[in-house]
PDB file of N, CA and C in Angstrom:
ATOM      1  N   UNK A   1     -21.156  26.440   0.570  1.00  0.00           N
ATOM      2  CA  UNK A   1     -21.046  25.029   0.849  1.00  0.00           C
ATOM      3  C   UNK A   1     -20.648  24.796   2.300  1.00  0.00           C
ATOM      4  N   UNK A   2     -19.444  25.562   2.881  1.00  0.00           N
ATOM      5  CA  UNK A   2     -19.352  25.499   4.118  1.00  0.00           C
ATOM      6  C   UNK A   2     -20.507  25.381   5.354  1.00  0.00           C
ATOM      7  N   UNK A   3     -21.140  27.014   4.562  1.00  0.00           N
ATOM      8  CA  UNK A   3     -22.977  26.466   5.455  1.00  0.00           C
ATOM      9  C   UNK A   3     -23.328  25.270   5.740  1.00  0.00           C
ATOM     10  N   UNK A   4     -23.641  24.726   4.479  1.00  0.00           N
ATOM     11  CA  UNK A   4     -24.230  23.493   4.579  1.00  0.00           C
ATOM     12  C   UNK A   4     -23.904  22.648   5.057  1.00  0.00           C
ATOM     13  N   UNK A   5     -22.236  22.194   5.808  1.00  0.00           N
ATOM     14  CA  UNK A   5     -21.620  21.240   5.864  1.00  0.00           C
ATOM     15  C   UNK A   5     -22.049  22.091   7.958  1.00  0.00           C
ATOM     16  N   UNK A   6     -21.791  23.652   7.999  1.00  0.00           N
ATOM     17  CA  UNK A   6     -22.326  23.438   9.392  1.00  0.00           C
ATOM     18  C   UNK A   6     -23.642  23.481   9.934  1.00  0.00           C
ATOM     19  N   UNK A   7     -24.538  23.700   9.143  1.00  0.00           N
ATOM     20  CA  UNK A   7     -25.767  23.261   9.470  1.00  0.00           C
ATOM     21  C   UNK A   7     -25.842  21.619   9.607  1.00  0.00           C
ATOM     22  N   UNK A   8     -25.680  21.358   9.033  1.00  0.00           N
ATOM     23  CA  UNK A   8     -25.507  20.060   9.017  1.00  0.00           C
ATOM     24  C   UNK A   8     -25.112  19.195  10.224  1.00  0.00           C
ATOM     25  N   UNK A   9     -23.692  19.735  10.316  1.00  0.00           N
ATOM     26  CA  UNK A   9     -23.346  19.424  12.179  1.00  0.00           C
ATOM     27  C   UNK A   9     -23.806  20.293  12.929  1.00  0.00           C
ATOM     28  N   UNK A  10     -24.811  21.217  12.889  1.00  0.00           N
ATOM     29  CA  UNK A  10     -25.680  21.785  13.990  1.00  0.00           C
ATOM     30  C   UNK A  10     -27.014  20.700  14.130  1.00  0.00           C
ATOM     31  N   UNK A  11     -27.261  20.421  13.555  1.00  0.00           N
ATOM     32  CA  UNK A  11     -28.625  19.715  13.183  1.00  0.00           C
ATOM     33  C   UNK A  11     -28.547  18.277  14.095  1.00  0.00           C
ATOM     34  N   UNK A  12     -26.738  17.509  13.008  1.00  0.00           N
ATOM     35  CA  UNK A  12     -26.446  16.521  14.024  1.00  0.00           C
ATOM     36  C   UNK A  12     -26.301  16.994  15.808  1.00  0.00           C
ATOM     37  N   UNK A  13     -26.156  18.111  15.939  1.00  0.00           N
ATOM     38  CA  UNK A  13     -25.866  17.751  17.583  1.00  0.00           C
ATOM     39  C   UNK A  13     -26.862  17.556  18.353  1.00  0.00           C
ATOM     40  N   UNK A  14     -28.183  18.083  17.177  1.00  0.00           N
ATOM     41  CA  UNK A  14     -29.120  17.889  18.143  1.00  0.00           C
ATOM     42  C   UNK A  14     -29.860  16.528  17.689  1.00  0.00           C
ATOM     43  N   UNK A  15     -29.827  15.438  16.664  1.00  0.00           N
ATOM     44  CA  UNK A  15     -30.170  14.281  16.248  1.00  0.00           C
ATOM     45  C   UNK A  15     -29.173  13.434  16.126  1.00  0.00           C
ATOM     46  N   UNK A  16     -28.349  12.938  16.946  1.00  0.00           N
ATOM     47  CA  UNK A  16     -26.957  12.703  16.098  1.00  0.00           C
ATOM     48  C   UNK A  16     -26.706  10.886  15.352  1.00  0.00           C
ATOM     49  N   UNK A  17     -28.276  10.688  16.020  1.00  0.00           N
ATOM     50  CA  UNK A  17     -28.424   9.037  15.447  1.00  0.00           C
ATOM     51  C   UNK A  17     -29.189   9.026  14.182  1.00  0.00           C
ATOM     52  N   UNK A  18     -28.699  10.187  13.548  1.00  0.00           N
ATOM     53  CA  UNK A  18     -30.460  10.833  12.206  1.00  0.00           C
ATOM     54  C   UNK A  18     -29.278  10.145  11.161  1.00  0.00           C
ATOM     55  N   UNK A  19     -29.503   9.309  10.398  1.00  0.00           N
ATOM     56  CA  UNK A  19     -28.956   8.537   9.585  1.00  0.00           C
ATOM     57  C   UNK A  19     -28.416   9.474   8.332  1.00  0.00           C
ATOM     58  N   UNK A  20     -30.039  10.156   7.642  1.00  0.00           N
ATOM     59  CA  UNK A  20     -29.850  10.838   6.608  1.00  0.00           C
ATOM     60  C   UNK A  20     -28.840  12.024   6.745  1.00  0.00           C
ATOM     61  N   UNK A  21     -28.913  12.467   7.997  1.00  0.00           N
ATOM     62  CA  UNK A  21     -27.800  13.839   8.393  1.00  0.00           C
ATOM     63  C   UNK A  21     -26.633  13.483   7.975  1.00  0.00           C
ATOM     64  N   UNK A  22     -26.144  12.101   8.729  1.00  0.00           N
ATOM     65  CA  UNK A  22     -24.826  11.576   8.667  1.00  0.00           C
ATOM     66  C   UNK A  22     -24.370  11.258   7.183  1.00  0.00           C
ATOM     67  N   UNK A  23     -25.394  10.996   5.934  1.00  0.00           N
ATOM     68  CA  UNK A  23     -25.296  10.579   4.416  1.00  0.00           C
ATOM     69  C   UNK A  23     -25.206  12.391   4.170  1.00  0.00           C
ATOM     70  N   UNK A  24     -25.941  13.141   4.591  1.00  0.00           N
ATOM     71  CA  UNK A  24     -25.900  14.687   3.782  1.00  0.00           C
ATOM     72  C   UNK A  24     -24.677  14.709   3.996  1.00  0.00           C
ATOM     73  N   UNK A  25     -23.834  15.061   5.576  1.00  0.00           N
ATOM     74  CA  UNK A  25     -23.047  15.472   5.736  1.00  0.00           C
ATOM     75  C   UNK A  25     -21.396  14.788   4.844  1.00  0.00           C
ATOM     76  N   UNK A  26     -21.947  13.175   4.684  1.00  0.00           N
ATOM     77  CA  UNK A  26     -20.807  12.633   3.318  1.00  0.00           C
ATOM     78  C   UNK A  26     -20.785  13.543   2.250  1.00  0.00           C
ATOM     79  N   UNK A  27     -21.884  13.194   1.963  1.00  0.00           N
ATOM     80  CA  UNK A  27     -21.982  14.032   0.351  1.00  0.00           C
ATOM     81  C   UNK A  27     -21.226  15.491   0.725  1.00  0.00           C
ATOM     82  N   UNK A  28     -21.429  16.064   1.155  1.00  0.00           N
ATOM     83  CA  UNK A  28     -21.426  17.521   1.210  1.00  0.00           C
ATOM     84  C   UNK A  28     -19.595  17.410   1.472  1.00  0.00           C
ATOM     85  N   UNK A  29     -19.253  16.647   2.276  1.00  0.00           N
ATOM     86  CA  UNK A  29     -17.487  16.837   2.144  1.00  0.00           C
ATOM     87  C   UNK A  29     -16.976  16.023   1.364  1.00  0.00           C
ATOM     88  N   UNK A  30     -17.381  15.245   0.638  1.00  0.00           N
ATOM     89  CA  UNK A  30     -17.495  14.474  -0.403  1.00  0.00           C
ATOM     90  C   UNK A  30     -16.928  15.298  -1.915  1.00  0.00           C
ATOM     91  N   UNK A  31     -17.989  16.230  -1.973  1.00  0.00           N
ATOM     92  CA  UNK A  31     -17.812  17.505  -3.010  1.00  0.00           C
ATOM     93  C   UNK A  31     -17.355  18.427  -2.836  1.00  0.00           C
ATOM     94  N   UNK A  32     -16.411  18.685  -1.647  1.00  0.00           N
ATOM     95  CA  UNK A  32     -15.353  19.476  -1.025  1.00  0.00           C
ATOM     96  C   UNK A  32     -14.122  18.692  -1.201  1.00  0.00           C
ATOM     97  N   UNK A  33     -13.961  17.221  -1.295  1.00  0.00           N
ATOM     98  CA  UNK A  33     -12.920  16.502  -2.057  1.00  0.00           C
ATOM     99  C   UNK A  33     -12.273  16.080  -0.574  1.00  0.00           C
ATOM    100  N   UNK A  34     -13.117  16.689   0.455  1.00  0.00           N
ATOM    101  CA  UNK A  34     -12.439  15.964   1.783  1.00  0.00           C
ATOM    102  C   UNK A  34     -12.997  14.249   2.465  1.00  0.00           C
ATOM    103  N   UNK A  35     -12.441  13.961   1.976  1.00  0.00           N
ATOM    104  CA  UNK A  35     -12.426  12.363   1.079  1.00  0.00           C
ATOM    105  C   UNK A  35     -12.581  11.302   2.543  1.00  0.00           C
ATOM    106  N   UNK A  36     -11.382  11.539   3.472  1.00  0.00           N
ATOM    107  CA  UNK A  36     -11.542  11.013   4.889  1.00  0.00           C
ATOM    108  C   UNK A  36     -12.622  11.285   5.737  1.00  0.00           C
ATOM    109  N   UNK A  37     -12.718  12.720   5.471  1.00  0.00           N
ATOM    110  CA  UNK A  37     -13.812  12.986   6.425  1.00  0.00           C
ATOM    111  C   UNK A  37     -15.156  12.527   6.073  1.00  0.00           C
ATOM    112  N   UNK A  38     -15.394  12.704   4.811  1.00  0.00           N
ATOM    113  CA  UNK A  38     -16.755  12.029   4.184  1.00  0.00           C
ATOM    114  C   UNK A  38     -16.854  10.329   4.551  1.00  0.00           C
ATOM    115  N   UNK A  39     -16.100   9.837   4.085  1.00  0.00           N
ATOM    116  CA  UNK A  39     -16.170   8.287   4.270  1.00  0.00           C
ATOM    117  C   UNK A  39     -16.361   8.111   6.189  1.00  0.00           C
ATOM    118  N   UNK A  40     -15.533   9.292   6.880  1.00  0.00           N
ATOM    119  CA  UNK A  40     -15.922   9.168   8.155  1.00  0.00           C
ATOM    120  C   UNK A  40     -17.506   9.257   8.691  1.00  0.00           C
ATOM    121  N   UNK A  41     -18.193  10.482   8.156  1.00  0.00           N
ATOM    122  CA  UNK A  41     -19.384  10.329   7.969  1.00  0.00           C
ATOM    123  C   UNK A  41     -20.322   9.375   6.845  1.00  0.00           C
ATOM    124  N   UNK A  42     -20.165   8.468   6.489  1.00  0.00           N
ATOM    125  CA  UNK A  42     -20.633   7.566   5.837  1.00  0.00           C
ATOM    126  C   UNK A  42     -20.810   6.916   6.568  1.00  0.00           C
ATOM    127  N   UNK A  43     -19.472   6.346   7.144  1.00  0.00           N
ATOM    128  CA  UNK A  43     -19.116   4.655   7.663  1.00  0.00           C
ATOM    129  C   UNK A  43     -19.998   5.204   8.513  1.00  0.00           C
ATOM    130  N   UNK A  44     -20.498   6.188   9.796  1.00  0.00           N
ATOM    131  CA  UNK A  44     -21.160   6.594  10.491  1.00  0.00           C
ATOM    132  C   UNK A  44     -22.386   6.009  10.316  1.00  0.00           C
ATOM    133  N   UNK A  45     -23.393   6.350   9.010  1.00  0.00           N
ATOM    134  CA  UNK A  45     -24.132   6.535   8.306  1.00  0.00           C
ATOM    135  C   UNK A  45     -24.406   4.943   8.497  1.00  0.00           C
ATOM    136  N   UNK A  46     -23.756   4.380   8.294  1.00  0.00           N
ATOM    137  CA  UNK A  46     -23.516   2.457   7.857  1.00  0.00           C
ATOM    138  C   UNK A  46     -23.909   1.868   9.479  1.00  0.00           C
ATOM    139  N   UNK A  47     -23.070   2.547  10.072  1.00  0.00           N
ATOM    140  CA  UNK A  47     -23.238   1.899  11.564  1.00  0.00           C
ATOM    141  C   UNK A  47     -24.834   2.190  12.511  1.00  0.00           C
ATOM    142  N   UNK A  48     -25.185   3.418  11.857  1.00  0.00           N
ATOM    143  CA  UNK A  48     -26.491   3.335  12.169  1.00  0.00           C
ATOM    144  C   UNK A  48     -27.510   2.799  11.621  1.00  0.00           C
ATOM    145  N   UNK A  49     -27.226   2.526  10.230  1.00  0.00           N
ATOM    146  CA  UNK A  49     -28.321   1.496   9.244  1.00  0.00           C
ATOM    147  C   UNK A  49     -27.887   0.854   8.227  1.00  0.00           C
ATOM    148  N   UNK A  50     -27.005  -0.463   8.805  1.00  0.00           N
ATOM    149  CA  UNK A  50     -26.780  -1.528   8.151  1.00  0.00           C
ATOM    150  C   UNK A  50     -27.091  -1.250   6.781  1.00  0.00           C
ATOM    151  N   UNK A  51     -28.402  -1.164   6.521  1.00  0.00           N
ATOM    152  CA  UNK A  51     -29.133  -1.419   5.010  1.00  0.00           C
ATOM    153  C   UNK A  51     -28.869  -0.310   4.353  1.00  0.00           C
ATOM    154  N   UNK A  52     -28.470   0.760   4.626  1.00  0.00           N
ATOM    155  CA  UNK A  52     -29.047   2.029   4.109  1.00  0.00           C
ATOM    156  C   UNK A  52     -27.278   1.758   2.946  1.00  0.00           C
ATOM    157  N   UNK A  53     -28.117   1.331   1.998  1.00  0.00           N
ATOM    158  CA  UNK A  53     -26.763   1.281   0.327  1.00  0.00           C
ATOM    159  C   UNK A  53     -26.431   2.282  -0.277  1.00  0.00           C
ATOM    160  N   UNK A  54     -27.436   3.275  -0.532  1.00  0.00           N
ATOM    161  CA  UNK A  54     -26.196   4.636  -0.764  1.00  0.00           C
ATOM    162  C   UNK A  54     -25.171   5.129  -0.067  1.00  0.00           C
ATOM    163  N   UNK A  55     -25.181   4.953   1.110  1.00  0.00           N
ATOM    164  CA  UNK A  55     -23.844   5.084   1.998  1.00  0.00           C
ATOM    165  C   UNK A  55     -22.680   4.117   1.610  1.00  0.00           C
ATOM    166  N   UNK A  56     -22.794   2.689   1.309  1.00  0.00           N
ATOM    167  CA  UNK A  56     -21.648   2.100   0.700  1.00  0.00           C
ATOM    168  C   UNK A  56     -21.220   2.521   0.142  1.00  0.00           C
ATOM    169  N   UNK A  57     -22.387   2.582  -1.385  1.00  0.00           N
ATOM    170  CA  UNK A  57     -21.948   3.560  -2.948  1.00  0.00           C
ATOM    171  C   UNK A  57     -20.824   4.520  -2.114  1.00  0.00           C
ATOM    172  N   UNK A  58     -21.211   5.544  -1.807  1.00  0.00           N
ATOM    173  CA  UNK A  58     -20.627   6.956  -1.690  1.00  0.00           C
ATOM    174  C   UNK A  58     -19.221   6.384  -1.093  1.00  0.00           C
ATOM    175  N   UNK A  59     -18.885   5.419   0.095  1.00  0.00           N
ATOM    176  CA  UNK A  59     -18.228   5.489   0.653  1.00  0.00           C
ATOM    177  C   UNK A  59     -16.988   4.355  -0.180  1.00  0.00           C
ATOM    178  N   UNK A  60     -17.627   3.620  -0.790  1.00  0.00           N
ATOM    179  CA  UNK A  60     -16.921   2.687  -1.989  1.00  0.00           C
ATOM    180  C   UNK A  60     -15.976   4.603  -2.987  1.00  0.00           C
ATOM    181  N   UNK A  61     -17.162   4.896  -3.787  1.00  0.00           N
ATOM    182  CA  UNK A  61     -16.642   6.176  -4.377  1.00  0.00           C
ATOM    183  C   UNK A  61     -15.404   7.119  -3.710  1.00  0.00           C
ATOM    184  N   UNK A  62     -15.539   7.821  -2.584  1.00  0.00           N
ATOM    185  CA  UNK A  62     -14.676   8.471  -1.717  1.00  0.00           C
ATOM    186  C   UNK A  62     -13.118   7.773  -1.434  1.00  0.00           C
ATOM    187  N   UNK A  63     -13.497   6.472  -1.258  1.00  0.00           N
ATOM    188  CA  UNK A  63     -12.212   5.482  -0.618  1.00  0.00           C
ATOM    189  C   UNK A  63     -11.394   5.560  -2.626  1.00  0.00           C
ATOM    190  N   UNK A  64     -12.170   5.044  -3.076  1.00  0.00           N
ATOM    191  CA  UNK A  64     -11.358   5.007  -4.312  1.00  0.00           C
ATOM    192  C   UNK A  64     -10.615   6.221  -4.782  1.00  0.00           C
ATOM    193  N   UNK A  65     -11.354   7.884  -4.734  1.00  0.00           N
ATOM    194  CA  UNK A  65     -11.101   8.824  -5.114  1.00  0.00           C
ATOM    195  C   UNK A  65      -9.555   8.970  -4.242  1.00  0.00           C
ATOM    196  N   UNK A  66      -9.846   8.571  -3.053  1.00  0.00           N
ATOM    197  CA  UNK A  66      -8.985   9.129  -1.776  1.00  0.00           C
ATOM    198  C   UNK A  66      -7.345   7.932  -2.718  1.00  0.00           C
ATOM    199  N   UNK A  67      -7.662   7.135  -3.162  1.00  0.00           N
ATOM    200  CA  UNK A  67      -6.552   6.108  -3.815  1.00  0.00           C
ATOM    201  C   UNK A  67      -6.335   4.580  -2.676  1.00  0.00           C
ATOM    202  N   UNK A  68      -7.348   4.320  -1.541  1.00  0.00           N
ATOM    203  CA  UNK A  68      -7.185   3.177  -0.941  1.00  0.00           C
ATOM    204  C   UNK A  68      -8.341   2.801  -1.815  1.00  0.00           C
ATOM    205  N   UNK A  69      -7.705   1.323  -2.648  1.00  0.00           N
ATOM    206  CA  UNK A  69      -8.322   0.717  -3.486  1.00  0.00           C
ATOM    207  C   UNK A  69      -9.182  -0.747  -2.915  1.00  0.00           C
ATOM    208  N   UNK A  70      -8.292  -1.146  -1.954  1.00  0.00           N
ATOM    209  CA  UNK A  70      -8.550  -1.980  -1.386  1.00  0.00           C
ATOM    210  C   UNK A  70      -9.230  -1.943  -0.369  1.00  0.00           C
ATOM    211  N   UNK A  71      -9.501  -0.819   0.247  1.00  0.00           N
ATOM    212  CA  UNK A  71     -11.070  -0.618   0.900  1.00  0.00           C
ATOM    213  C   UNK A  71     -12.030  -0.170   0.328  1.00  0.00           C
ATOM    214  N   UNK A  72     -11.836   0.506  -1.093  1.00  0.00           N
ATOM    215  CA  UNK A  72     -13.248   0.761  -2.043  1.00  0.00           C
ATOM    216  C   UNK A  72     -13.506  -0.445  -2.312  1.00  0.00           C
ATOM    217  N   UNK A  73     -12.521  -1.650  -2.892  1.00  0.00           N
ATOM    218  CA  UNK A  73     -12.975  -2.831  -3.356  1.00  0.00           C
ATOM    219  C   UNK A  73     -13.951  -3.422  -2.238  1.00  0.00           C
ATOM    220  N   UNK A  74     -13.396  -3.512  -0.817  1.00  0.00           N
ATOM    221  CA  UNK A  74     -14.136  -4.101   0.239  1.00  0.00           C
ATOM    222  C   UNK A  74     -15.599  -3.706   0.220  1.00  0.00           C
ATOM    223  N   UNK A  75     -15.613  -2.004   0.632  1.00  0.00           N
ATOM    224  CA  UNK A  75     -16.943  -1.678   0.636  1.00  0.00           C
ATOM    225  C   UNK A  75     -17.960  -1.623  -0.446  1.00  0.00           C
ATOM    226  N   UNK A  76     -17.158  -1.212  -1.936  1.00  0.00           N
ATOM    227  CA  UNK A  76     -18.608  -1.952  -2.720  1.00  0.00           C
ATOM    228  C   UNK A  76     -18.946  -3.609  -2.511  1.00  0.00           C
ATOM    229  N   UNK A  77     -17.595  -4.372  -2.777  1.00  0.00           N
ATOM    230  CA  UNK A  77     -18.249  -5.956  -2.581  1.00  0.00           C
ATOM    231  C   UNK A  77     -19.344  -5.935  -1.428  1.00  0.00           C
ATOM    232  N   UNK A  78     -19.053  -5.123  -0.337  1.00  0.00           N
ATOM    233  CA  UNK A  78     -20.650  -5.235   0.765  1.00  0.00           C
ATOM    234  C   UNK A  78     -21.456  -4.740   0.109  1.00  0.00           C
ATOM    235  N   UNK A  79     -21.307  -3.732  -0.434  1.00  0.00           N
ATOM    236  CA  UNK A  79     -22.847  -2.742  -1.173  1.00  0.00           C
ATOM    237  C   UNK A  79     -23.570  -4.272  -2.028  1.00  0.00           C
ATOM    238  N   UNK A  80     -22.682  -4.685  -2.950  1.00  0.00           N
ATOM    239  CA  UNK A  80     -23.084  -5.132  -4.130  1.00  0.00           C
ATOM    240  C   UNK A  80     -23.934  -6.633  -3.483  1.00  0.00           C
ATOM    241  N   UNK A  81     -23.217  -7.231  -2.058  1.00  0.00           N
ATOM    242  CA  UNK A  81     -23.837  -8.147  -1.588  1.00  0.00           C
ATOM    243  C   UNK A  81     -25.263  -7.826  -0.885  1.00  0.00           C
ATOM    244  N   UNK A  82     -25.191  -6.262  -0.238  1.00  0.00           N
ATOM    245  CA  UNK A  82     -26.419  -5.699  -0.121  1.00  0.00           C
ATOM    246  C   UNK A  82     -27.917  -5.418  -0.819  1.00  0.00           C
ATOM    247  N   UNK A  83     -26.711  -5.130  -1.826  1.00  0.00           N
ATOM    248  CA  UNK A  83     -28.037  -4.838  -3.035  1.00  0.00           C
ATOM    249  C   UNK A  83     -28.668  -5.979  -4.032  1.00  0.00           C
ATOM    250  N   UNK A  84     -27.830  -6.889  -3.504  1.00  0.00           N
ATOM    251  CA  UNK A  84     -28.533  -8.383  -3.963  1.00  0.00           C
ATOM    252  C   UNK A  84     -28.969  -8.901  -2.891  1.00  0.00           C
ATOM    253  N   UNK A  85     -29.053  -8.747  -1.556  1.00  0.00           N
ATOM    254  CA  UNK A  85     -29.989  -9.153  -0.385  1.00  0.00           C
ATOM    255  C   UNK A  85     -31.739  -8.244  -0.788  1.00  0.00           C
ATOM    256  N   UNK A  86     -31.228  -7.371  -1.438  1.00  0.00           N
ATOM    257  CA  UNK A  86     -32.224  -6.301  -1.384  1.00  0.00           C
ATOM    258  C   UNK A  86     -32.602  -6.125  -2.571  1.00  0.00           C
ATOM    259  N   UNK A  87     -33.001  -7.190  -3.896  1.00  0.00           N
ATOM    260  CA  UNK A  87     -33.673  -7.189  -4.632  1.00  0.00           C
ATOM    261  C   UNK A  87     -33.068  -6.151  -5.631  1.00  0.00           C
ATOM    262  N   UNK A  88     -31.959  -4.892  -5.634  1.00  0.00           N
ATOM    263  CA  UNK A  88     -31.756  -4.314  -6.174  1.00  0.00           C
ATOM    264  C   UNK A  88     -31.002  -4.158  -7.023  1.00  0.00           C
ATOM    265  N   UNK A  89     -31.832  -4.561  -8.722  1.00  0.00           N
ATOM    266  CA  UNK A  89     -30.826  -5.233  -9.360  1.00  0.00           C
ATOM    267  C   UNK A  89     -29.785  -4.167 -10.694  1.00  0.00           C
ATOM    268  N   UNK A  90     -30.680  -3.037 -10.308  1.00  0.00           N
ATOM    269  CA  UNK A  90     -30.165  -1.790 -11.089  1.00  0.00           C
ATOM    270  C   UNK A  90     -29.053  -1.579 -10.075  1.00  0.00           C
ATOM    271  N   UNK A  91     -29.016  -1.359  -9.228  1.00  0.00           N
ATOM    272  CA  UNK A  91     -27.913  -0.771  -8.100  1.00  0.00           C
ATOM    273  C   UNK A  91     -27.329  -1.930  -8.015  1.00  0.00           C
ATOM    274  N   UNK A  92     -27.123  -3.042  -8.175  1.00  0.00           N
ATOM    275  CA  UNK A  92     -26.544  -3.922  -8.274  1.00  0.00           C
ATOM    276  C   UNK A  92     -25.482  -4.220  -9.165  1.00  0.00           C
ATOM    277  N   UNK A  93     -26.272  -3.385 -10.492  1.00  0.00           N
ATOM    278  CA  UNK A  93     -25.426  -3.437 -11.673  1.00  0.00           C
ATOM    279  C   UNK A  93     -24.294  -2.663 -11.637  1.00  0.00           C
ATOM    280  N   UNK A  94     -24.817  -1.379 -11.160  1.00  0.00           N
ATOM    281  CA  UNK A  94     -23.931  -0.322 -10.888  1.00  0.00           C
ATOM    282  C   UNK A  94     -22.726  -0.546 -10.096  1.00  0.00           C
ATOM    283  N   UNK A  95     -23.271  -1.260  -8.983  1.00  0.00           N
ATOM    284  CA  UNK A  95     -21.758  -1.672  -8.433  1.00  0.00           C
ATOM    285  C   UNK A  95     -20.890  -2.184  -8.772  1.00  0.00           C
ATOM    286  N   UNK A  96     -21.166  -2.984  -9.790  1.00  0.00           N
ATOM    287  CA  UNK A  96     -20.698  -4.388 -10.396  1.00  0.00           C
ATOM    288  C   UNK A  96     -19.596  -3.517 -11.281  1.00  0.00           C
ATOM    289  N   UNK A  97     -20.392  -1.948 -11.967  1.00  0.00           N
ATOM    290  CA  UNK A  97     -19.514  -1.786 -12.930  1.00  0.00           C
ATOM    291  C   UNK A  97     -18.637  -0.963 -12.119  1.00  0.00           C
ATOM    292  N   UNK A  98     -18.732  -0.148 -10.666  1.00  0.00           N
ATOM    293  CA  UNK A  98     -17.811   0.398 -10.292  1.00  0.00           C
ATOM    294  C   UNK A  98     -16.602  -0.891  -9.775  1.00  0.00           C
ATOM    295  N   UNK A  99     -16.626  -1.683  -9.393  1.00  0.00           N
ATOM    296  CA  UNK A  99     -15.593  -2.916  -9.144  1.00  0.00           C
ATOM    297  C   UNK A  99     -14.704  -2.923 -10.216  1.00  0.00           C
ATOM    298  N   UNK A 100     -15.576  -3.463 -11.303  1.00  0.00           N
ATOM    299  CA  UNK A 100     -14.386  -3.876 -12.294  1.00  0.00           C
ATOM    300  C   UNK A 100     -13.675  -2.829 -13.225  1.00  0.00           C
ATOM    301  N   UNK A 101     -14.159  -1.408 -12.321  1.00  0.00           N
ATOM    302  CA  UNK A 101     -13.435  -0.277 -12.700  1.00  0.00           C
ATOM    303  C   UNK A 101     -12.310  -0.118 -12.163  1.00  0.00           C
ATOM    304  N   UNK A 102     -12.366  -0.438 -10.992  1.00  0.00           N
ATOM    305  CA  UNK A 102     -11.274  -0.292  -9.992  1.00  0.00           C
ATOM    306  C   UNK A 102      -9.711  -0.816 -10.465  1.00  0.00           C
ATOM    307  N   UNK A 103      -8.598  -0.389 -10.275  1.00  0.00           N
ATOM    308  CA  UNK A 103      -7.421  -1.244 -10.997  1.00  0.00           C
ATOM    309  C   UNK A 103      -7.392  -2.262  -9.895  1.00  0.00           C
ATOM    310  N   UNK A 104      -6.626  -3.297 -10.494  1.00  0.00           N
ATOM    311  CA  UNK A 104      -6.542  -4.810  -9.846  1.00  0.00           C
ATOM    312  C   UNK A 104      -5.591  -4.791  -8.118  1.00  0.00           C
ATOM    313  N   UNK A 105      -4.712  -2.997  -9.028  1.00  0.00           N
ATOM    314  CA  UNK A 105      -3.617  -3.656  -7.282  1.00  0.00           C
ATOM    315  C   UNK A 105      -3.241  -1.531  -7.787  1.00  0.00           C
ATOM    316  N   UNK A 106      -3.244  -1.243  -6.259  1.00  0.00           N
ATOM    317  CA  UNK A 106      -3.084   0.218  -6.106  1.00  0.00           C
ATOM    318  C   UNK A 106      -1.455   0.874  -7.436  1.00  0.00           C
ATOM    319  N   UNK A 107      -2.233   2.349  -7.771  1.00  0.00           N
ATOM    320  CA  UNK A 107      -0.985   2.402  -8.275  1.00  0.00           C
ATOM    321  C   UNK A 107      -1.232   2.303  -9.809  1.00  0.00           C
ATOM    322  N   UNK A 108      -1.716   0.872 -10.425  1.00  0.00           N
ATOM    323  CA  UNK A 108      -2.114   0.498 -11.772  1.00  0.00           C
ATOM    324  C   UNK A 108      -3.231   0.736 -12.346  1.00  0.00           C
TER     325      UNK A 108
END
């Protein structure tokens, strides 16, 4: 797994505006449980393509895992407003049910 996470930033040094690199490289520390760093490469991911909604997902997911509730809440409510700009009403749903998964106030 390590590989993958430095190929990955080999790849970025030489593309480093490559959107999908910046989403592999979430995932991949994501499932290493390194929770900051993934959402760091997400939000990345976000800043280079607004639209691109699996990066919310993931980064909604990560923030919650990590226990800041109140920035998972933030970033799915964008996903979920995304994915209703964007016709997407399955991924829409999904968000909907990760929200009201979330506890109301950190902690609970």
């Amino acid at each position: 797994m390590a590989d993958r996470i430095e190929t990955i930033r080999k790849l970025l040094a030489k593309t480093p505006e490559d959107v999908f690199l910046h989403y592999s490289l979430g995932m991949e520390l994501a499932s290493r449980k390194e929770f900051a760093a993934a959402v760091e490469a997400l939000r990345r991911c976000i800043a280079l393509d607004s639209r691109y909604l699996p990066a919310y997902v993931e980064a909604g997911k990560c923030l919650r895992s990590a226990g800041d509730l109140s920035a998972a809440r933030e970033t799915f409510t964008a996903a979920l407003k995304l994915a209703e700009a964007k016709g997407e009403t399955h991924t829409r749903d999904y968000i909907q049910q990760q929200i009201d998964a979330l506890p109301r106030r950190q902690g609970t």
